[in-house]
C-alpha atoms as a PDB file:
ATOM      1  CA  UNK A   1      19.715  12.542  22.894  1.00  0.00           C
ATOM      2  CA  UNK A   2      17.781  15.426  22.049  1.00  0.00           C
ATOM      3  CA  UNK A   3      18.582  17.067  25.380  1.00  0.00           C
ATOM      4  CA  UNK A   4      22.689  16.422  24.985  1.00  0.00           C
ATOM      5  CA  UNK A   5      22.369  17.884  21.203  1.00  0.00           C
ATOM      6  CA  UNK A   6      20.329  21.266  22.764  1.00  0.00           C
ATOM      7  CA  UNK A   7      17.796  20.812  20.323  1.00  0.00           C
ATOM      8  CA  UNK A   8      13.812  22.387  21.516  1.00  0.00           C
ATOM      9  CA  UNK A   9      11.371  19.197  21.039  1.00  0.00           C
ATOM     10  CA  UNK A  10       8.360  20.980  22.940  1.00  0.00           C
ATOM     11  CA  UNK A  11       6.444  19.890  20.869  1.00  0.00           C
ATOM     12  CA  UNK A  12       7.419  16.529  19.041  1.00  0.00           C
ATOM     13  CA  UNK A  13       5.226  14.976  16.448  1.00  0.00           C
ATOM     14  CA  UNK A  14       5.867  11.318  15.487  1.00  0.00           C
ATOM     15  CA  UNK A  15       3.633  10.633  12.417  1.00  0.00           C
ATOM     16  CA  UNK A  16       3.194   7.079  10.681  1.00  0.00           C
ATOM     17  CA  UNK A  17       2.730   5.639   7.109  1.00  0.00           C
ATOM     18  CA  UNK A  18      -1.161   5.398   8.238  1.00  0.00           C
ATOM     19  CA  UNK A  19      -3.637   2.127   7.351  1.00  0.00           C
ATOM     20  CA  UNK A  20      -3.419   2.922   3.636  1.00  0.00           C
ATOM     21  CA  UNK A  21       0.226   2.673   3.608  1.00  0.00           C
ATOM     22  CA  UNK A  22       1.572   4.079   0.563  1.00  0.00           C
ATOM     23  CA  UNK A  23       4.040   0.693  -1.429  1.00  0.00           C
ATOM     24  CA  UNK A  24       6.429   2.483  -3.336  1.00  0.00           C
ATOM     25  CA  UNK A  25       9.793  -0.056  -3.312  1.00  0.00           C
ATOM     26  CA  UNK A  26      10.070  -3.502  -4.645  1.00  0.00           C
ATOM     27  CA  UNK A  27      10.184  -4.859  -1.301  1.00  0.00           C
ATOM     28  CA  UNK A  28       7.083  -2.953   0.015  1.00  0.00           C
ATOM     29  CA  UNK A  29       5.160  -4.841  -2.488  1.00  0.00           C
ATOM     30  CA  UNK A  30       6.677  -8.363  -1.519  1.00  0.00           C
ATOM     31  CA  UNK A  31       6.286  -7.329   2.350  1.00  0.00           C
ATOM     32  CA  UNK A  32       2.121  -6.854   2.017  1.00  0.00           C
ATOM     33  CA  UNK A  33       1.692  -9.602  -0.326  1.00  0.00           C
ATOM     34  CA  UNK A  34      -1.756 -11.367   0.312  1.00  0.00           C
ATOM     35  CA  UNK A  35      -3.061  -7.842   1.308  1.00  0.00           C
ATOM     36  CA  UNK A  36      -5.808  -5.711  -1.124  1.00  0.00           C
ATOM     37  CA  UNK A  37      -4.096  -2.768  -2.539  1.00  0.00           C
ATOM     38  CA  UNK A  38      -5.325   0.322  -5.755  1.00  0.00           C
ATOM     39  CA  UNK A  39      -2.764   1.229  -8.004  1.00  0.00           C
ATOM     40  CA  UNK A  40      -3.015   4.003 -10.593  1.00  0.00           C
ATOM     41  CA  UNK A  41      -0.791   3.529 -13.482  1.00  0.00           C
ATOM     42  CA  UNK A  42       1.584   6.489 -15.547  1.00  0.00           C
ATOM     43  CA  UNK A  43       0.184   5.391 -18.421  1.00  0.00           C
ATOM     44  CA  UNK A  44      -3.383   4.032 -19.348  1.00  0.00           C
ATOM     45  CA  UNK A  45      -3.326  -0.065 -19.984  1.00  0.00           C
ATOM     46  CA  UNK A  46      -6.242  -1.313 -21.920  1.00  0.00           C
ATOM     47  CA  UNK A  47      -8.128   2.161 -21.558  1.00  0.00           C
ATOM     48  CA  UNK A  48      -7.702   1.971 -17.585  1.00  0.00           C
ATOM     49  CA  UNK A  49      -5.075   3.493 -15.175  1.00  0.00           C
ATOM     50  CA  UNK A  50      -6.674   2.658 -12.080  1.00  0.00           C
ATOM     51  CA  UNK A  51      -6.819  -1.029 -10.516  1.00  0.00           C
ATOM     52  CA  UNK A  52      -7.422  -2.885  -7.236  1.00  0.00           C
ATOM     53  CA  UNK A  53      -7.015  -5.983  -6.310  1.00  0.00           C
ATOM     54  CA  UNK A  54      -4.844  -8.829  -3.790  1.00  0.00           C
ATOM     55  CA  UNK A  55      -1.246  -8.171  -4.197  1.00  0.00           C
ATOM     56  CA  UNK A  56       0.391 -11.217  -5.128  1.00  0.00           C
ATOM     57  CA  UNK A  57       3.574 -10.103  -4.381  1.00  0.00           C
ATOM     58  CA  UNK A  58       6.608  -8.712  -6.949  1.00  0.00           C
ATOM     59  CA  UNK A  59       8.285 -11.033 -10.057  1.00  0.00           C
ATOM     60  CA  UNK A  60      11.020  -9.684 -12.040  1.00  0.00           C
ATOM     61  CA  UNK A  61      10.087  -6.368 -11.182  1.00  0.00           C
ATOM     62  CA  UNK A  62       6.668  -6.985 -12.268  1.00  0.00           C
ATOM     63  CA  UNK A  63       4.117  -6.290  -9.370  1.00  0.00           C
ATOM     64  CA  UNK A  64       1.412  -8.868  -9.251  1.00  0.00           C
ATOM     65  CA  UNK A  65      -2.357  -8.369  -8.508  1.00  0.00           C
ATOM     66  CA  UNK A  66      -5.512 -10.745  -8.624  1.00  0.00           C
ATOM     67  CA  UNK A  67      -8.313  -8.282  -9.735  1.00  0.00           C
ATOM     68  CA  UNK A  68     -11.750  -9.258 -11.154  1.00  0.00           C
ATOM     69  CA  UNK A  69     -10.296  -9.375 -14.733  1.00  0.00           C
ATOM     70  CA  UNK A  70      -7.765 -12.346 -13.176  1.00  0.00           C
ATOM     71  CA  UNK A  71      -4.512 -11.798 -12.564  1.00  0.00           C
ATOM     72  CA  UNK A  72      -2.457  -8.655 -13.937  1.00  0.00           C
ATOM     73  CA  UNK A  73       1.006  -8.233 -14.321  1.00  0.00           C
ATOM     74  CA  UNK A  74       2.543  -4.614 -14.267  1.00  0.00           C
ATOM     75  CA  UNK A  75       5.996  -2.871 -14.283  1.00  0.00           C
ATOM     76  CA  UNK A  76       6.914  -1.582 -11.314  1.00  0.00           C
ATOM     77  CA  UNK A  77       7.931   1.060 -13.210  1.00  0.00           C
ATOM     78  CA  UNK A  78       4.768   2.054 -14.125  1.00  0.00           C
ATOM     79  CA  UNK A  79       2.872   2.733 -11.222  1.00  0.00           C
ATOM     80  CA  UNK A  80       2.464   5.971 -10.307  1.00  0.00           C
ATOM     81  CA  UNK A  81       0.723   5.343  -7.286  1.00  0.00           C
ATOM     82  CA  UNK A  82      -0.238   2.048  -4.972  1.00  0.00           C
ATOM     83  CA  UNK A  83      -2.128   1.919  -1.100  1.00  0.00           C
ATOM     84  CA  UNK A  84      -2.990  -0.623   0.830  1.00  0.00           C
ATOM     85  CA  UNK A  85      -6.901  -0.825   1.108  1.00  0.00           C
ATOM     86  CA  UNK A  86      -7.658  -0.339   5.078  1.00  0.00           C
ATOM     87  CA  UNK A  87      -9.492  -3.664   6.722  1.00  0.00           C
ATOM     88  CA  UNK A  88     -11.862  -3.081   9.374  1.00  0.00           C
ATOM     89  CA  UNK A  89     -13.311  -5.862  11.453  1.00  0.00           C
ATOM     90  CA  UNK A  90     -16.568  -6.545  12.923  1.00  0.00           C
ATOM     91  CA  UNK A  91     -15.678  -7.388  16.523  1.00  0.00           C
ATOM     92  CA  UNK A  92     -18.711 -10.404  17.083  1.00  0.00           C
ATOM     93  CA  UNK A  93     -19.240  -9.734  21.060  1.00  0.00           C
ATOM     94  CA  UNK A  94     -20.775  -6.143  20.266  1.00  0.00           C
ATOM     95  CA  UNK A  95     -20.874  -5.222  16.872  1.00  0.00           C
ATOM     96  CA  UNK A  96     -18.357  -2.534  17.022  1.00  0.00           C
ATOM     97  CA  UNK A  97     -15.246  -1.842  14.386  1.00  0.00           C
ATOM     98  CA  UNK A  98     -12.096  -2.909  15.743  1.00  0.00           C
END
């Protein structure tokens, strides 16, 4: 396609959401429920603006998350940032990070 439009792709970059995907949309949030996540809030909530914590996933438009404190419930509106937290595993056979 790129040929048949004439455009110059000598050098195309393809670039990805990365392992600390940003969750920005209601359905991001329900899609990596079960997964550990950090939000920072807009506005400070009990003194705090920055949590982490399994994502339970999205009610009412109230995002979900199991921290130490037990779980929190915030507007999505809110949030003024969230990432999933990246997971590396220990491959057994040889010790090395998969």
């Amino acid at each position: 396609m790129l040929t048949v439009e004439n455009i110059d792709y000598d050098r195309l970059e393809v670039s990805s959401p990365g392992i600390d995907r940003p969750l920005k949309k209601e359905s991001d949030f329900e899609r990596f429920a079960g997964s550990e996540i950090t939000l920072k809030l807009r506005l400070p909530l009990s003194g705090r603006r920055n949590f982490s914590g399994l994502l339970h996933g999205v009610l009412d438009g109230k995002v979900r998350v199991l921290t130490d404190a037990g779980e929190m419930v915030f507007d999505l509106v809110s949030i003024d940032r969230a990432r999933l937290v990246p997971r590396f595993d220990m491959n057994k056979s040889d010790d090395r990070l998969v």
